[in-house]
Protein backbone atom coordinates (compact mmCIF):
# COMPACT_ATOMS: atom_id res chain seq x y z
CA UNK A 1 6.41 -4.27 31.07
CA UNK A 2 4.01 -3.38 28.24
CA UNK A 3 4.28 0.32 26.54
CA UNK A 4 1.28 1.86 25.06
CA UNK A 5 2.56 3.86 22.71
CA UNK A 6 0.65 6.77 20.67
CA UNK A 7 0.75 7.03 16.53
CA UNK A 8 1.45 10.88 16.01
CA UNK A 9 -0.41 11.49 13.29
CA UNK A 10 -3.74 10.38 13.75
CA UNK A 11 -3.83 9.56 17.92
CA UNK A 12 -4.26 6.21 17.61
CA UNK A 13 -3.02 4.01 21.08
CA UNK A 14 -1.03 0.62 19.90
CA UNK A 15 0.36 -1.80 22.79
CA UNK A 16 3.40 -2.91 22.60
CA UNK A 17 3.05 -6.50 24.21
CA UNK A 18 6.80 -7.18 25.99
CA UNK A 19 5.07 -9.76 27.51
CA UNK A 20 3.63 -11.81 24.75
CA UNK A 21 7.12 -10.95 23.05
CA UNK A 22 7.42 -12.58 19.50
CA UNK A 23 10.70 -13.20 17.86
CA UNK A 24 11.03 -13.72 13.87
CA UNK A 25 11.64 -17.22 14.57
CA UNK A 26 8.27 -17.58 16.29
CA UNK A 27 6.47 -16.77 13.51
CA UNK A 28 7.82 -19.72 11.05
CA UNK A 29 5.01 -21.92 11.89
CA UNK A 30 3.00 -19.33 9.66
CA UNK A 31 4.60 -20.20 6.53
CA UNK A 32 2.77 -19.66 3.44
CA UNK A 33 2.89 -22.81 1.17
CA UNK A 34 1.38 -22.02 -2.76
CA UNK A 35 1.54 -25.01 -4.51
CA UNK A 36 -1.97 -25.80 -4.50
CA UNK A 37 -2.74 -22.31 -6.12
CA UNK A 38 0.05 -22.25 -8.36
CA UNK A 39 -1.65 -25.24 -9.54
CA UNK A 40 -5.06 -23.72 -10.43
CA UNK A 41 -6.21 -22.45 -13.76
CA UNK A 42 -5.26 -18.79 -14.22
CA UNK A 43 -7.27 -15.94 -16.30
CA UNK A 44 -4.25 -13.77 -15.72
CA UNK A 45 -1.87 -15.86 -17.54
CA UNK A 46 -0.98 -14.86 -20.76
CA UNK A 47 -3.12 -16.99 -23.55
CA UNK A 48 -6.29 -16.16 -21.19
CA UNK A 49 -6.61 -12.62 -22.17
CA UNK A 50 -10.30 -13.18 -23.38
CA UNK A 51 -11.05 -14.61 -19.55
CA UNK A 52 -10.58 -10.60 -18.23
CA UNK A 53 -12.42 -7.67 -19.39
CA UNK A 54 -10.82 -6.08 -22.64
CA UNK A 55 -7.53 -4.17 -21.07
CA UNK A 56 -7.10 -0.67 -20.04
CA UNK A 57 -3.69 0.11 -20.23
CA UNK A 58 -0.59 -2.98 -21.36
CA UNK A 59 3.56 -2.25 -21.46
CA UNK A 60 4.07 -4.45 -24.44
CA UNK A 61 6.88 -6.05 -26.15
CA UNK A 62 6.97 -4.35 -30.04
CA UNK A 63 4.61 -5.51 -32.31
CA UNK A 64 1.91 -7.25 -30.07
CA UNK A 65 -1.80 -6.55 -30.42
CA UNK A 66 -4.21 -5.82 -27.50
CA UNK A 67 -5.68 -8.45 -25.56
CA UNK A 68 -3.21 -10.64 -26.56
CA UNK A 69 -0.44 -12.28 -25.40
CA UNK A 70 3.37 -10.35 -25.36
CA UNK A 71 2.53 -7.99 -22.56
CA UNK A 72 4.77 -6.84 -19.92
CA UNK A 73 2.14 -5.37 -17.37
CA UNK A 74 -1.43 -5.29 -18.07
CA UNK A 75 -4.15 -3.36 -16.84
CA UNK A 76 -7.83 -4.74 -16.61
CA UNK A 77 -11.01 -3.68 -15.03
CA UNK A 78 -12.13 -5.94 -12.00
CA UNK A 79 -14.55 -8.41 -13.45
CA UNK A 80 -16.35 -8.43 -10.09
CA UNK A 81 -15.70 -5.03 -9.02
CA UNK A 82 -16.56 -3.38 -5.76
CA UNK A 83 -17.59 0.18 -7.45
CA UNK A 84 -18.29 0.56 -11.34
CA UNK A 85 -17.30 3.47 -13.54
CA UNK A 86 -20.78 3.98 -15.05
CA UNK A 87 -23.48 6.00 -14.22
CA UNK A 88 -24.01 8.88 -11.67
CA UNK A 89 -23.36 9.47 -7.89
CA UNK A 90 -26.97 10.48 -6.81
CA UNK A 91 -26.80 11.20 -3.22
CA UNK A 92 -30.25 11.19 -0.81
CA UNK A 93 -31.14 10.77 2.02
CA UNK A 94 -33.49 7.32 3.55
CA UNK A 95 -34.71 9.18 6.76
CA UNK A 96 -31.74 9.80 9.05
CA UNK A 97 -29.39 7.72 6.49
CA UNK A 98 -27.56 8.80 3.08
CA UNK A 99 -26.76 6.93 0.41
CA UNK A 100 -25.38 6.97 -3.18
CA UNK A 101 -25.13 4.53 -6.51
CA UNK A 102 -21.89 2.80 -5.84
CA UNK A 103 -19.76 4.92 -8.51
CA UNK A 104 -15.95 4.45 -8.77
CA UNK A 105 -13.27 2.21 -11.10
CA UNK A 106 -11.66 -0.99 -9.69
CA UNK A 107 -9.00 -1.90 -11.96
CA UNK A 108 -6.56 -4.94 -11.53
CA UNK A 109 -2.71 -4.46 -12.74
CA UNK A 110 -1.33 -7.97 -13.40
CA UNK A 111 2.31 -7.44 -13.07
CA UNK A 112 3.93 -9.77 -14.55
CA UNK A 113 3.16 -12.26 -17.40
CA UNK A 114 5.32 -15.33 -15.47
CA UNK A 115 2.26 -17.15 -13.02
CA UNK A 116 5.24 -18.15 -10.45
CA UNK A 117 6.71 -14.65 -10.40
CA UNK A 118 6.11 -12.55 -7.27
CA UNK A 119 6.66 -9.19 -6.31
CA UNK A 120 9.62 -9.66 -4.46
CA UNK A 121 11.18 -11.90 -7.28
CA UNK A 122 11.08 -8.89 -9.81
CA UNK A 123 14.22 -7.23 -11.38
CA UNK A 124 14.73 -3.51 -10.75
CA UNK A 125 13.56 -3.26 -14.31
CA UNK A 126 10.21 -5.21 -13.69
CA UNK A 127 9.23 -3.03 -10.45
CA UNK A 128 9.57 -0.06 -12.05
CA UNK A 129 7.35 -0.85 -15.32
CA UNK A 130 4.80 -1.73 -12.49
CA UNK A 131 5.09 1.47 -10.26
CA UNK A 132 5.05 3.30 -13.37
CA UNK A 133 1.83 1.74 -14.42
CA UNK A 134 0.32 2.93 -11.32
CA UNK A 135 1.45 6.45 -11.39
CA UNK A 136 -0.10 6.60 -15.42
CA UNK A 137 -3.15 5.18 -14.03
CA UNK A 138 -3.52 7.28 -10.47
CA UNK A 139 -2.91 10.23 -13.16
CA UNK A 140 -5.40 8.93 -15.91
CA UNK A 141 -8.44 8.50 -13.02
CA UNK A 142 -7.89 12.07 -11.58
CA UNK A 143 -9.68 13.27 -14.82
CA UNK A 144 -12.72 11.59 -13.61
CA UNK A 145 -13.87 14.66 -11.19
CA UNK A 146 -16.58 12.00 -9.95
CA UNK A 147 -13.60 10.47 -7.98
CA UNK A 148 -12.35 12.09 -4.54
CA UNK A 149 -9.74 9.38 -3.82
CA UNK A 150 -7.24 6.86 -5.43
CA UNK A 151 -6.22 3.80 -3.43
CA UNK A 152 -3.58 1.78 -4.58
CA UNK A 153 -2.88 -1.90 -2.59
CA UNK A 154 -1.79 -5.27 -3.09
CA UNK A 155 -2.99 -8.00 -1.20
CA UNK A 156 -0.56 -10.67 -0.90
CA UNK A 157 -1.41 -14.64 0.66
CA UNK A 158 -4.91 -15.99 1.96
CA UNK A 159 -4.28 -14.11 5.20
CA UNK A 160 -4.36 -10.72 3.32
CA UNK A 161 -7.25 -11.38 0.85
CA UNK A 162 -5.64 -12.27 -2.33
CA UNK A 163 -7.92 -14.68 -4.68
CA UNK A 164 -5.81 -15.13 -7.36
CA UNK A 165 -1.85 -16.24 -6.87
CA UNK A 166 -1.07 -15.06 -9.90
CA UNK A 167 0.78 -11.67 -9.10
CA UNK A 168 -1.26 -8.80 -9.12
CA UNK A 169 -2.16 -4.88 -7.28
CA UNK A 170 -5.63 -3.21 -7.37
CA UNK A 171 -6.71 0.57 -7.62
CA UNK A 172 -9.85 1.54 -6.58
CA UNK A 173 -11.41 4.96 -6.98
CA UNK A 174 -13.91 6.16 -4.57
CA UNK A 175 -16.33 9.06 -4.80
CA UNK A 176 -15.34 9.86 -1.02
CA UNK A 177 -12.25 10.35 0.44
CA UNK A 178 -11.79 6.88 3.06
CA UNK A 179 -12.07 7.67 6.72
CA UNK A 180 -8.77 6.32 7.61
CA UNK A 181 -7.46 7.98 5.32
CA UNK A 182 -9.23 11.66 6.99
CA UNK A 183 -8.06 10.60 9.84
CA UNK A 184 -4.23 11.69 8.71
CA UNK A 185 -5.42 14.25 7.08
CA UNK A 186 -6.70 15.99 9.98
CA UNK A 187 -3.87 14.63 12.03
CA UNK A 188 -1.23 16.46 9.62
CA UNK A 189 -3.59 19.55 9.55
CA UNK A 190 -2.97 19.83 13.39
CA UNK A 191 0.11 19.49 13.59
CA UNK A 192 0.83 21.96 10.59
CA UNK A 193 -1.31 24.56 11.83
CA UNK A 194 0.53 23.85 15.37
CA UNK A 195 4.17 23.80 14.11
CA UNK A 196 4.26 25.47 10.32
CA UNK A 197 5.99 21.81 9.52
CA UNK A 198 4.84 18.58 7.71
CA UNK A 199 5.03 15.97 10.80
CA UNK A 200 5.88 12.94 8.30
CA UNK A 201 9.14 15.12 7.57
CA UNK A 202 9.89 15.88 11.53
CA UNK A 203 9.36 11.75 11.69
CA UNK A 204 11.70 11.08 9.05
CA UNK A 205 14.35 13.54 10.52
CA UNK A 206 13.96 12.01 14.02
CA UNK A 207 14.00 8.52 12.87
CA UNK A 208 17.71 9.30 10.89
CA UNK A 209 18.75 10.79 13.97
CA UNK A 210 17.78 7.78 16.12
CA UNK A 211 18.59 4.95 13.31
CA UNK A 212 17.05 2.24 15.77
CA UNK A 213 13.90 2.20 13.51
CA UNK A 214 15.17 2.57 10.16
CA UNK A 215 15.28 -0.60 7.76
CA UNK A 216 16.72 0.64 5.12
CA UNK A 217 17.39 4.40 3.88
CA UNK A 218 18.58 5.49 -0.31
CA UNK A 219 18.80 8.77 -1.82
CA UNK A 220 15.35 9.54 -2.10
CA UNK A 221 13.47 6.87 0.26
CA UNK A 222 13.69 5.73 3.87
CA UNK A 223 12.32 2.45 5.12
CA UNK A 224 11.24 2.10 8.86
CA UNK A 225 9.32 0.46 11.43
CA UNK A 226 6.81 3.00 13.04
CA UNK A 227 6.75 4.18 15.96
CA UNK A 228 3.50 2.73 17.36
CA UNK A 229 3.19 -0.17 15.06
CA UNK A 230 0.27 -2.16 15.06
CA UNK A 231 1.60 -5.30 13.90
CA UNK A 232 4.96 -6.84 14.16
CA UNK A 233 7.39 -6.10 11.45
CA UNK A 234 4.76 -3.26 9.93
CA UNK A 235 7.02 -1.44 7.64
CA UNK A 236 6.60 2.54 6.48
CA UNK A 237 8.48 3.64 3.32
CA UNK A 238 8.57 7.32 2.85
CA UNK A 239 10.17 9.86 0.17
CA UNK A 240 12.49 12.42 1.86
CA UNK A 241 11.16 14.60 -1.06
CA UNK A 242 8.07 16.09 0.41
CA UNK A 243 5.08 14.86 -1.31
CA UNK A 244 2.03 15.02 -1.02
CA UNK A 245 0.86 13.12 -4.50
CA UNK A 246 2.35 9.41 -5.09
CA UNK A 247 2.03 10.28 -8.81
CA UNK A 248 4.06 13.29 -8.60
CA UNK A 249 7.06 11.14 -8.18
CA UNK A 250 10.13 12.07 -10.88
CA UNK A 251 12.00 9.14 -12.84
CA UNK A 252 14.85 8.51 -10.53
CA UNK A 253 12.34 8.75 -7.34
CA UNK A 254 10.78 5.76 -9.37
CA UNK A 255 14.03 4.55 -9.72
CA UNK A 256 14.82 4.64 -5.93
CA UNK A 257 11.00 3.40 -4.97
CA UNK A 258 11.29 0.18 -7.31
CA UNK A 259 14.80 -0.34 -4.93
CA UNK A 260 13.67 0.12 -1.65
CA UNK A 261 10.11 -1.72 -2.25
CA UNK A 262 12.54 -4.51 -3.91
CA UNK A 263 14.69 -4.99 -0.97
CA UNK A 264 12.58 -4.68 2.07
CA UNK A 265 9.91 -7.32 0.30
CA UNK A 266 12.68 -9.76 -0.32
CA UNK A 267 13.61 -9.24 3.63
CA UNK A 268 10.32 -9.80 4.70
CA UNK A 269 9.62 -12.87 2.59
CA UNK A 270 12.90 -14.52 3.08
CA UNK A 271 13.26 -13.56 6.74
CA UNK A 272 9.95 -14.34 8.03
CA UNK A 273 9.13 -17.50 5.78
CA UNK A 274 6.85 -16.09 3.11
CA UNK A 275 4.40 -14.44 5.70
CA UNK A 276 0.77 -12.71 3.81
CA UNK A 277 1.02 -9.05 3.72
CA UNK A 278 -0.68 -5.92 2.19
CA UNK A 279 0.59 -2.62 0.93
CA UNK A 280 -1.00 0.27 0.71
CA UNK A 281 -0.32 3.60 -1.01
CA UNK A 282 -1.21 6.62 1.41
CA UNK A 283 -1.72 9.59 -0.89
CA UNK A 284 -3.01 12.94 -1.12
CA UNK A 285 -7.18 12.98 -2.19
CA UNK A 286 -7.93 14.29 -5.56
CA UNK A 287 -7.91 18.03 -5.38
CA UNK A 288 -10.31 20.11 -7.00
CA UNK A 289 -10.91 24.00 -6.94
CA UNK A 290 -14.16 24.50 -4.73
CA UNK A 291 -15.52 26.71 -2.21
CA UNK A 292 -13.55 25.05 0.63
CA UNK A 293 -10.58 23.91 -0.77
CA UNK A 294 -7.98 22.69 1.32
CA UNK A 295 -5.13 25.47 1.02
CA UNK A 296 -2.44 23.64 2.97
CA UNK A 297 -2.39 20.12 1.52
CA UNK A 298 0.42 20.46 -0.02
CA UNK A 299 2.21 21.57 2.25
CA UNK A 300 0.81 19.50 5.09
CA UNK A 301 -0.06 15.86 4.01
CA UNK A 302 3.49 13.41 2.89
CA UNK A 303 2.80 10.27 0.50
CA UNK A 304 4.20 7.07 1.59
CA UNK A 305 3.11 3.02 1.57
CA UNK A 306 2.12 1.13 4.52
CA UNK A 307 3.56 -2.68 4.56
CA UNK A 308 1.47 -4.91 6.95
CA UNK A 309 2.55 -8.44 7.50
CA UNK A 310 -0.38 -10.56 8.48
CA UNK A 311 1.53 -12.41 11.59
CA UNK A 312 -1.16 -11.48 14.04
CA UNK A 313 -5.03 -11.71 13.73
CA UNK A 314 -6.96 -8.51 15.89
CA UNK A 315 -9.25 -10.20 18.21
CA UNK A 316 -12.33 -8.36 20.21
CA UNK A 317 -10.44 -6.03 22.22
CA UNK A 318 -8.73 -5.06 19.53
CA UNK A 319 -12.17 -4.56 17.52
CA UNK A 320 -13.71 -3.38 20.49
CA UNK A 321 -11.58 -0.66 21.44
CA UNK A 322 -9.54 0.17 18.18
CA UNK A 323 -6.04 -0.46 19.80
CA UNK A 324 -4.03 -2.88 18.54
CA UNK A 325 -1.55 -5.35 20.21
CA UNK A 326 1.53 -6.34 18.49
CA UNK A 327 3.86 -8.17 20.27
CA UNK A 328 7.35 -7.28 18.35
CA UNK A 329 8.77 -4.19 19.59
CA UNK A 330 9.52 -2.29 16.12
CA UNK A 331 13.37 -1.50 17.35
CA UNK A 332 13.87 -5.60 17.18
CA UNK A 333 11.87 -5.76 14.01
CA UNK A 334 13.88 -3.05 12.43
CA UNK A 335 17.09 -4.54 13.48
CA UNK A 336 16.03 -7.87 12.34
CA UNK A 337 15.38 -6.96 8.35
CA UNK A 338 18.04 -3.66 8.71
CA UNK A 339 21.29 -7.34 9.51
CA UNK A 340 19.11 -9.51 7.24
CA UNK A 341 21.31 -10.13 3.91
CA UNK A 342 19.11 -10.83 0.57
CA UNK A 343 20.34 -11.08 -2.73
């Protein structure tokens, strides 16, 4: 029989579709093929550097000059960007309506100089120049007090968004803080003010109690399936450090993030045939002494990525009534990737 099952930290209802019941072999007919895009011409290759805007940030190899090639990870504004760094917010109102210039920083951080290279392809030492790029930059756009919020994702495959196959995150900063991301904040406020505990660190002690959920676990990161999971095989990885700032993490938390994020990509590519996914880095807003100030975010709100395999598209109920349908309970998805071997 179906379960609807409730996400405890915001009160969202998921239904878990026993039913419609999906097995990892079921979803092979979604492979991803790439040739045609590896194919196309590439602005993020290296030899292209005048097809981006002049770079932001590079991990070079010694000697090489800006803008040129002999980078390790670059950093570039988005040449077609969704907010842009110059000018002021403005709020006012139009009648009932309010409105603002559209005032932020969209950056792109190309990860890797090799075109064919993906994420999950990376060696230990690759993933953590990249996660360390994102922490310098996270840090480096927190000066800007225009900015509420810093949102880290990668889109992965036509199904999640991506453009460009060349390998590649984005970081947007927004002069608001995201309503989806409010809504955990005001779910861990709750439950904080309810229980004097963070609830992501009560999930993270009942899911090592259980196990039947956990993908993956080292000594500073666990990797599970949630709960209520919206879509089969959704992954959460959280620090058992509590957090709440991404770019608070120490060196050998980076360590232990580039080894986690490693492995349970490399499961989900090479157990579900190359499926599209996006990640996205939940994190604390940008925090800035006011009237108002949130006193108990750091002890309330926990950091951690969402990983969403695109393996099911939300149709109008879905859209119409904000629950989502996923039919792979996440106990078989977790043991699925938790027995899959990858080198």
């Amino acid at each position: 029989m179906p379960e609807l099952r409730k996400d405890p930290v915001i009160g969202r209802w998921v239904i878990i579709a026993t039913e419609r019941k999906l097995r990892p072999s079921d979803y092979s007919e979604m492979c991803q093929t790439t040739s045609e895009e590896e194919g196309r011409f590439c602005p993020f290759c290296p030899g292209n550097e005048s097809k981006t805007p002049p770079e932001i940030f590079a991990i070079r190899e010694n000697g090489s000059q800006p803008n040129t090639p002999g980078w390790l990870v670059r950093v570039v504004p988005n040449k077609y960007p969704a907010l842009r760094i110059e000018g002021d917010l403005n709020k006012k109102g139009v009648g009932i309506f309010d409105k603002m210039n559209g005032i932020g920083a969209h950056e792109v951080i190309i990860e890797t100089p090799d075109h064919k290279q993906q994420m999950q392809d990376f060696t230990q030492t690759q993933l953590e120049r990249v996660i360390y790029t994102y922490q310098l930059r996270s840090l480096d756009l927190k000066n800007d007090k225009r900015f509420k919020y810093n949102m880290i994702f990668k889109n992965y495959g036509k199904e999640a968004g991506a453009s460009l196959y060349h390998s590649h995150t984005q970081l947007i900063a927004t002069p608001v803080t995201p309503k989806r991301v409010k809504e955990e904040l005001k779910g861990t406020q709750w439950y904080y003010e309810y229980k004097e505990r963070c609830i992501f660190c009560d999930i993270i002690e009942d899911e090592i109690e259980r196990g039947e959920r956990i993908v993956a676990m080292n000594r500073d990161f666990i990797a599970l399936t949630p709960y209520a999971s919206r879509f089969p095989f959704e992954l959460w990885l959280l620090p058992l450090r509590h957090s709440p700032d991404f770019d608070s993490i120490s060196d050998g938390e980076r360590i232990s993030l580039a080894e986690i994020l490693g492995l349970v990509l490399k499961k989900l590519i090479n157990g579900l045939c190359n499926p599209s996914f996006n990640f996205i880095f939940h994190t604390a807003p940008n925090r800035f002494l006011h009237p108002g100030y949130w006193q108990t975010i750091d002890k309330d709100y926990h950091w951690h990525i969402e990983i969403m395999p695109r393996l099911t598209r939300p149709g109008g109920f879905e859209w119409g009534t904000g629950f989502y349908i996923n039919p792979t309970p996440p106990e078989e998805a977790a043991q699925f990737l938790r027995d899959l071997s990858v080198q």
